[in-house]
C-alpha atoms as a PDB file:
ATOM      1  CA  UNK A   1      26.494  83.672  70.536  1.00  0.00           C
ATOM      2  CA  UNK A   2      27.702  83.907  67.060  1.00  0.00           C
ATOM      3  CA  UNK A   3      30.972  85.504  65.832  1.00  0.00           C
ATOM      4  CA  UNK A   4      30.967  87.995  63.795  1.00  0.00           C
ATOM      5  CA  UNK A   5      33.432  86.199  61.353  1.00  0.00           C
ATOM      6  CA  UNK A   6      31.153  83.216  61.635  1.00  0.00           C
ATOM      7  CA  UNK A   7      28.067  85.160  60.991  1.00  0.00           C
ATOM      8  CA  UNK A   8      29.765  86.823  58.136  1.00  0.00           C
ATOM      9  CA  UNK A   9      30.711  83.414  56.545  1.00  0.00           C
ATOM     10  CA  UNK A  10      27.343  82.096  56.601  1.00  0.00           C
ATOM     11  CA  UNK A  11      25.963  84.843  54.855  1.00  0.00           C
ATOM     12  CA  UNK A  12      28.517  85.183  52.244  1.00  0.00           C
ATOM     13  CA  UNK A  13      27.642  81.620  51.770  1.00  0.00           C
ATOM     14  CA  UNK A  14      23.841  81.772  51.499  1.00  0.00           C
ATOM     15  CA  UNK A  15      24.820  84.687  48.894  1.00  0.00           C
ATOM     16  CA  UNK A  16      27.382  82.436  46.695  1.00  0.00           C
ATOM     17  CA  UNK A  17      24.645  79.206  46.945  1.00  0.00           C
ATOM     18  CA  UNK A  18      21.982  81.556  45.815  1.00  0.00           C
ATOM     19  CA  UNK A  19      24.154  82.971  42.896  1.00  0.00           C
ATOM     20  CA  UNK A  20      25.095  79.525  42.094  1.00  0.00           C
ATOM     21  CA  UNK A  21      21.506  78.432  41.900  1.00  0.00           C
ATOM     22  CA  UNK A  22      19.333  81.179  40.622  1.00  0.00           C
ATOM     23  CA  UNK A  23      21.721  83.719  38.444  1.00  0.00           C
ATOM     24  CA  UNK A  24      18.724  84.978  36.248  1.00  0.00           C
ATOM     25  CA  UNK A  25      17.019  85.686  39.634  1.00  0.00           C
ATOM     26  CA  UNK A  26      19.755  86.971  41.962  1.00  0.00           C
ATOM     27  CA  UNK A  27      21.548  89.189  39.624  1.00  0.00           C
ATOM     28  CA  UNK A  28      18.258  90.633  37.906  1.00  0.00           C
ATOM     29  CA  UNK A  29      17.691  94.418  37.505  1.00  0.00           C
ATOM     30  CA  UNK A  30      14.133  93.881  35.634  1.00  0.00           C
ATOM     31  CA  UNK A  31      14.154  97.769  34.541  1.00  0.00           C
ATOM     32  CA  UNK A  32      17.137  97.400  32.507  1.00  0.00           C
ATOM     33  CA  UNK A  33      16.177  93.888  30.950  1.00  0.00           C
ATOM     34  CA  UNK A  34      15.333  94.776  27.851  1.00  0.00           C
ATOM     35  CA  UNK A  35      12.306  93.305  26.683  1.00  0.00           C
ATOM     36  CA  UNK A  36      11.838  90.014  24.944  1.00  0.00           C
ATOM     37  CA  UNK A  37      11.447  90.199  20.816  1.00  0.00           C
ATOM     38  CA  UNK A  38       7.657  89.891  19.678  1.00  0.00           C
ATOM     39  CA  UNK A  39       7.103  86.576  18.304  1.00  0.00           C
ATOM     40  CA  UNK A  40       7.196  86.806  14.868  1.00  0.00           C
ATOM     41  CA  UNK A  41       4.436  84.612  13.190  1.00  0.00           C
ATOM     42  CA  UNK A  42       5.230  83.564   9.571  1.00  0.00           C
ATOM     43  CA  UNK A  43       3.020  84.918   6.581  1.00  0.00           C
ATOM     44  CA  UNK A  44      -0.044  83.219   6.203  1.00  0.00           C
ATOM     45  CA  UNK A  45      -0.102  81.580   2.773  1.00  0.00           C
ATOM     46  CA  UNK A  46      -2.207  79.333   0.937  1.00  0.00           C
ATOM     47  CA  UNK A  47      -2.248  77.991  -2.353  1.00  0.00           C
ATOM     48  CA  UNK A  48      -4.233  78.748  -5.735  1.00  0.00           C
ATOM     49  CA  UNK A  49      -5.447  76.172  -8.101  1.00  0.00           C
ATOM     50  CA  UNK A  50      -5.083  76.988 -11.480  1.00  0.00           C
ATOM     51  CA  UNK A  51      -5.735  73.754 -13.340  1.00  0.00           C
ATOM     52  CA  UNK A  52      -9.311  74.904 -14.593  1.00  0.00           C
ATOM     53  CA  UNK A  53      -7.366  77.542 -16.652  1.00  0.00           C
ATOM     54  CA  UNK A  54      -5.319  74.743 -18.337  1.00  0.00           C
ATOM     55  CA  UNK A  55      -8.162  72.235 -18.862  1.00  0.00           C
ATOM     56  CA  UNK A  56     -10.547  75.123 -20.570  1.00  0.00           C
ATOM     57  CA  UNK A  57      -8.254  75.976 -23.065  1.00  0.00           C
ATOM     58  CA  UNK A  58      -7.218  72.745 -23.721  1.00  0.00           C
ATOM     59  CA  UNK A  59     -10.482  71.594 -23.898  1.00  0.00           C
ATOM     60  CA  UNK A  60     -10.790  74.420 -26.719  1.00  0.00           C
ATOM     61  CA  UNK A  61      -7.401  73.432 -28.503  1.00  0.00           C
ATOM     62  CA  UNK A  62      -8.488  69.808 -28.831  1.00  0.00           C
ATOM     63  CA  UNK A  63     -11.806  70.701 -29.927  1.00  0.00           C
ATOM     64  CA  UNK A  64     -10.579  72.666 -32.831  1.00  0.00           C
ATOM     65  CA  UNK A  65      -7.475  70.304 -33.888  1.00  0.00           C
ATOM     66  CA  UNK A  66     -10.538  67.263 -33.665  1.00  0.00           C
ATOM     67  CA  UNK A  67     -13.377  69.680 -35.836  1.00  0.00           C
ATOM     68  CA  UNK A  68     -10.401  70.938 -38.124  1.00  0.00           C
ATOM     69  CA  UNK A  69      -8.205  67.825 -38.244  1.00  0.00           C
ATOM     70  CA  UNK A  70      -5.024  70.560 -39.024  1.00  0.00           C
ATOM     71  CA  UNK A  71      -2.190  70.387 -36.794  1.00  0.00           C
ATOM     72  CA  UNK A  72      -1.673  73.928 -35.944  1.00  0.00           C
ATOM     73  CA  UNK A  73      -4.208  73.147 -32.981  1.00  0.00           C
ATOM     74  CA  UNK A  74      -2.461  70.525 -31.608  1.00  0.00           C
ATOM     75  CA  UNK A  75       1.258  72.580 -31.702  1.00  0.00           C
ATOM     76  CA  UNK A  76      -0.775  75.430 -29.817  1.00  0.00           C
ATOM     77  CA  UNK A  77      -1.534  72.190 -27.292  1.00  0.00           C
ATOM     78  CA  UNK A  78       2.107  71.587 -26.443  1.00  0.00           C
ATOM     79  CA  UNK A  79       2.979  75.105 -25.612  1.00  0.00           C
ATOM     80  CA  UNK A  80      -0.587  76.592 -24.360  1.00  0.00           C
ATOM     81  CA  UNK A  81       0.524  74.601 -20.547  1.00  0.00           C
ATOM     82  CA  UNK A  82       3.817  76.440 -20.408  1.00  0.00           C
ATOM     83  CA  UNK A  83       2.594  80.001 -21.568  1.00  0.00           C
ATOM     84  CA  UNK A  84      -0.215  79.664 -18.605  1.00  0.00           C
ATOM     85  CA  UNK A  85       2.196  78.492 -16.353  1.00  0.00           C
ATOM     86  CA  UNK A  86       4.498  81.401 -16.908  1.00  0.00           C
ATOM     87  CA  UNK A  87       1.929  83.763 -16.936  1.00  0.00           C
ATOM     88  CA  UNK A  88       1.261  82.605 -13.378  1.00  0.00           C
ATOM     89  CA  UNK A  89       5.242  82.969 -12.640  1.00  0.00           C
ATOM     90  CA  UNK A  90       6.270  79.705 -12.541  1.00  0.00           C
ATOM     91  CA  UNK A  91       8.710  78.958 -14.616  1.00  0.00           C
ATOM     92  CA  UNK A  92       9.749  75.562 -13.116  1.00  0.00           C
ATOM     93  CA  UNK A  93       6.221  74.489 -13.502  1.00  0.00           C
ATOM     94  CA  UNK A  94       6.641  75.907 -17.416  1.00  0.00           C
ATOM     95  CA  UNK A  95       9.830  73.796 -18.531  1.00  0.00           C
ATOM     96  CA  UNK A  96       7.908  70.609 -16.587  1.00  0.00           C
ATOM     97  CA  UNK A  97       4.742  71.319 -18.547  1.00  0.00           C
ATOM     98  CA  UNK A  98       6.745  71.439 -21.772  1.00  0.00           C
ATOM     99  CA  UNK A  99       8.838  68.277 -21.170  1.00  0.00           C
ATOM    100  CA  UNK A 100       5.593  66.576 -20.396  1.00  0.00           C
ATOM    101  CA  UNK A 101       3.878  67.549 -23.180  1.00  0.00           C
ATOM    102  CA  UNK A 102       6.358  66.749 -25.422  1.00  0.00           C
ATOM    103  CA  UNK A 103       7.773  63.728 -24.274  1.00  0.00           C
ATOM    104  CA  UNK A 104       4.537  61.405 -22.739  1.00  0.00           C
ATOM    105  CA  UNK A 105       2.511  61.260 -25.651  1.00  0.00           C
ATOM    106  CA  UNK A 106       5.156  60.582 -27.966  1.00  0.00           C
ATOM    107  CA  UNK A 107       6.702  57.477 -25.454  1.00  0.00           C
ATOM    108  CA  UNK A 108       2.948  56.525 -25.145  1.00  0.00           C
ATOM    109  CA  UNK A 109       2.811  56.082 -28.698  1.00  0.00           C
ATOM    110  CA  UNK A 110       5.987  54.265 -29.271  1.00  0.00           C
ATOM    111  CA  UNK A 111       4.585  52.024 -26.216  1.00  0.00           C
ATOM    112  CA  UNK A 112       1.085  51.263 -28.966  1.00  0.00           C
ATOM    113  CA  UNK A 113       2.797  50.653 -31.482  1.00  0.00           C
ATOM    114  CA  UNK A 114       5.766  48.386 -29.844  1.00  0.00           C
ATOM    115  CA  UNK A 115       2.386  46.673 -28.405  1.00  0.00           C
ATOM    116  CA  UNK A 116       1.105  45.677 -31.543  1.00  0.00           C
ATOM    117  CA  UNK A 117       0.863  41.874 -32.307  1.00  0.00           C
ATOM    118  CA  UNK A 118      -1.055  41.287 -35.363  1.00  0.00           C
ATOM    119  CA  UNK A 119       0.910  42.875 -38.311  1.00  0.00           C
ATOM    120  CA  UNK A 120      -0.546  42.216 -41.897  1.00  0.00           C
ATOM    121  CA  UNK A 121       1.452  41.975 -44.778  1.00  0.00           C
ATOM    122  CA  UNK A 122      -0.731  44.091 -47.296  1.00  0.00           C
ATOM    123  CA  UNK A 123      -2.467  46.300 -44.497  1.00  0.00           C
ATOM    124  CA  UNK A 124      -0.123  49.751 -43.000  1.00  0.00           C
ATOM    125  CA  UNK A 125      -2.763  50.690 -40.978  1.00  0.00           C
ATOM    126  CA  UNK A 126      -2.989  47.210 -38.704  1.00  0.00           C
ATOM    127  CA  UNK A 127      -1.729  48.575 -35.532  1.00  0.00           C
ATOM    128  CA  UNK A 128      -3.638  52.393 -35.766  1.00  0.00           C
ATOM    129  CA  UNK A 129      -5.801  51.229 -33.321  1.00  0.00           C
ATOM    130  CA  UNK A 130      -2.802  50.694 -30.966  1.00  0.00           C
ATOM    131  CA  UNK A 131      -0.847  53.446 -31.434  1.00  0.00           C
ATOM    132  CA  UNK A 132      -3.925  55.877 -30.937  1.00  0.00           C
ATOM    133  CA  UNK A 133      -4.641  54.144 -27.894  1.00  0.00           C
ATOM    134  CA  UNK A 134      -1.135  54.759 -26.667  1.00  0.00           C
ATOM    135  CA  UNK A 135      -1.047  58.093 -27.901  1.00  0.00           C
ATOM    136  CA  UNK A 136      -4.084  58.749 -25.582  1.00  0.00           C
ATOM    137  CA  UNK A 137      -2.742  57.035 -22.776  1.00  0.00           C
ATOM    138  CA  UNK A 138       0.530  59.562 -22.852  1.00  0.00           C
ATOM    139  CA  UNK A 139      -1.515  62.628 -23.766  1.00  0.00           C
ATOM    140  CA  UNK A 140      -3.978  61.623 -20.616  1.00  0.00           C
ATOM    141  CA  UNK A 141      -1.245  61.331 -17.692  1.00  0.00           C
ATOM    142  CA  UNK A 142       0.332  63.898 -19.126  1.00  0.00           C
ATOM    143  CA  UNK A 143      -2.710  66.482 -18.589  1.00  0.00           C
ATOM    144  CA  UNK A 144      -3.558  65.012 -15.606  1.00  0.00           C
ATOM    145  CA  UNK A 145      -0.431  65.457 -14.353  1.00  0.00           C
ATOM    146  CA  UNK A 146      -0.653  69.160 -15.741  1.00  0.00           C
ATOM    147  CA  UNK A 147      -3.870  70.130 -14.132  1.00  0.00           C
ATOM    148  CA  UNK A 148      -3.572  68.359 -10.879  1.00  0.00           C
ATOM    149  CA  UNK A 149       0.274  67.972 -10.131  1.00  0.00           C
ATOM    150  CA  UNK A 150       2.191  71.342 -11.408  1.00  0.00           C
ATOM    151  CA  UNK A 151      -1.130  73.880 -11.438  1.00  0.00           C
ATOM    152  CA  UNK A 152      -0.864  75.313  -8.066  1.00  0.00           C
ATOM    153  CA  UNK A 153       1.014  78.095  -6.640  1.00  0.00           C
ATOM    154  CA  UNK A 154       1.749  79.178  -3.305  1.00  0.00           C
ATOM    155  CA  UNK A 155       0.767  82.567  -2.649  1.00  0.00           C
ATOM    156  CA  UNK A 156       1.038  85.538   0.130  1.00  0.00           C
ATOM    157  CA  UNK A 157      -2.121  87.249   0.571  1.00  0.00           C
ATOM    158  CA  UNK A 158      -2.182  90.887   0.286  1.00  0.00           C
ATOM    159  CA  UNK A 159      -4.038  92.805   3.333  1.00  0.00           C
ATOM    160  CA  UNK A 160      -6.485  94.728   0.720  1.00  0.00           C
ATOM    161  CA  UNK A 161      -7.397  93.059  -2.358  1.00  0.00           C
ATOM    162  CA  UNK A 162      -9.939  94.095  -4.982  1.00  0.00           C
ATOM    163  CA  UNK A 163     -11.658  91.175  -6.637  1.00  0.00           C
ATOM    164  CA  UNK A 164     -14.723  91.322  -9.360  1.00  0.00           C
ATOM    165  CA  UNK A 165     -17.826  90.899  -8.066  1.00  0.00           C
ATOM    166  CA  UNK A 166     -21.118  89.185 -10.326  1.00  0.00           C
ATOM    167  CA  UNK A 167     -24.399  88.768  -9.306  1.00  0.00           C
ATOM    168  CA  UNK A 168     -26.961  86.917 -10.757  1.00  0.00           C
ATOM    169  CA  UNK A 169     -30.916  86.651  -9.635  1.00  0.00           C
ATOM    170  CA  UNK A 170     -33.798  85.557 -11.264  1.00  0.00           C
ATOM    171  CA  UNK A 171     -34.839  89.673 -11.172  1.00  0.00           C
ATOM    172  CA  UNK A 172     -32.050  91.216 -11.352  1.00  0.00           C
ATOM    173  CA  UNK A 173     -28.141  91.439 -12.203  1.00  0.00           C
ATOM    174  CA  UNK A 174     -25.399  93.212 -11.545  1.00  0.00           C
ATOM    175  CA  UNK A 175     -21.643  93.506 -11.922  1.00  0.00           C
ATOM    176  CA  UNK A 176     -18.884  96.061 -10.008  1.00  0.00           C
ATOM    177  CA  UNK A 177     -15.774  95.446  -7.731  1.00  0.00           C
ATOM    178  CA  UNK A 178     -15.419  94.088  -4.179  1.00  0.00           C
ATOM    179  CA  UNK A 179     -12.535  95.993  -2.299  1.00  0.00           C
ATOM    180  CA  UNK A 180     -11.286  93.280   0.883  1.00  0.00           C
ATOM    181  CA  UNK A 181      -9.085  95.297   3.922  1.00  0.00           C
END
């Protein structure tokens, strides 16, 4: 038979190796665990494209600087990217618009006319063709770079929006507002 003492030992040690082992478990009191925090997902985002804004009134600006040949087109060209840009909030996107549109086609033109071989003696205009090539070149990575590069934002959807709504039918139109919960 068993002593008590002995008993009593190997149940103080079956306590202590179960401590040891399992805390969480052993020492547990699940009614006053407090309960574990609610996974918080992050906000779902996703991002607008904005570049169509950009390209149509550019597309309008060079229009009327080509049809008018006056310059007050093309200075509305160099600062219509920024304006749209802050008008969207971005204001990084703004100063990068600027520098590019005032620094690319400029360095694209000094690149056509540093590219120019044949220089005639009695003829200034020998190297035009160059420099308006370069000049195109800059002005054409710059508004791709524009539209496709710095013309998106990331943005938060809102639970309820209210957006236009248009439809068009060969019968029938009609025009109101779409409310989204």
């Amino acid at each position: 038979m068993v002593s008590e003492k002995t008993a009593f030992i190997r149940m103080a040690a079956v306590v202590a190796l179960v401590i040891a082992v399992a805390p969480d478990r052993a020492l547990a009191r699940p009614e006053l665990a407090s309960p574990p925090p609610p996974a918080t997902a992050p906000p779902e985002t996703r991002t607008d494209f904005y570049g169509w804004q950009l390209f149509m009134v550019d597309g309008v600006l060079a229009g009327m600087a080509l049809s008018t040949q006056r310059p007050e087109p093309a200075i509305a060209l160099l600062i219509s990217g920024p304006l749209i840009h802050g008008l969207h909030g971005r204001g990084d996107a703004a100063v990068g618009s600027l520098l590019l549109r005032a620094t690319l086609p400029l360095l694209g033109l000094v690149v056509g006319e540093e590219t120019c071989t044949e220089r005639p003696v009695d003829d200034d205009l020998g190297c035009l063709d160059n420099i308006y090539i370069g000049l195109g070149v800059g002005l054409t990575v710059t508004l791709g770079l524009d539209y496709f590069a710095l013309a998106r934002k990331t943005v938060t959807p809102s639970p309820a929006r209210v957006r236009p709504a248009v439809t068009v039918t060969p019968t029938a139109s009609s025009a109101g507002v779409r409310f989204d919960f």
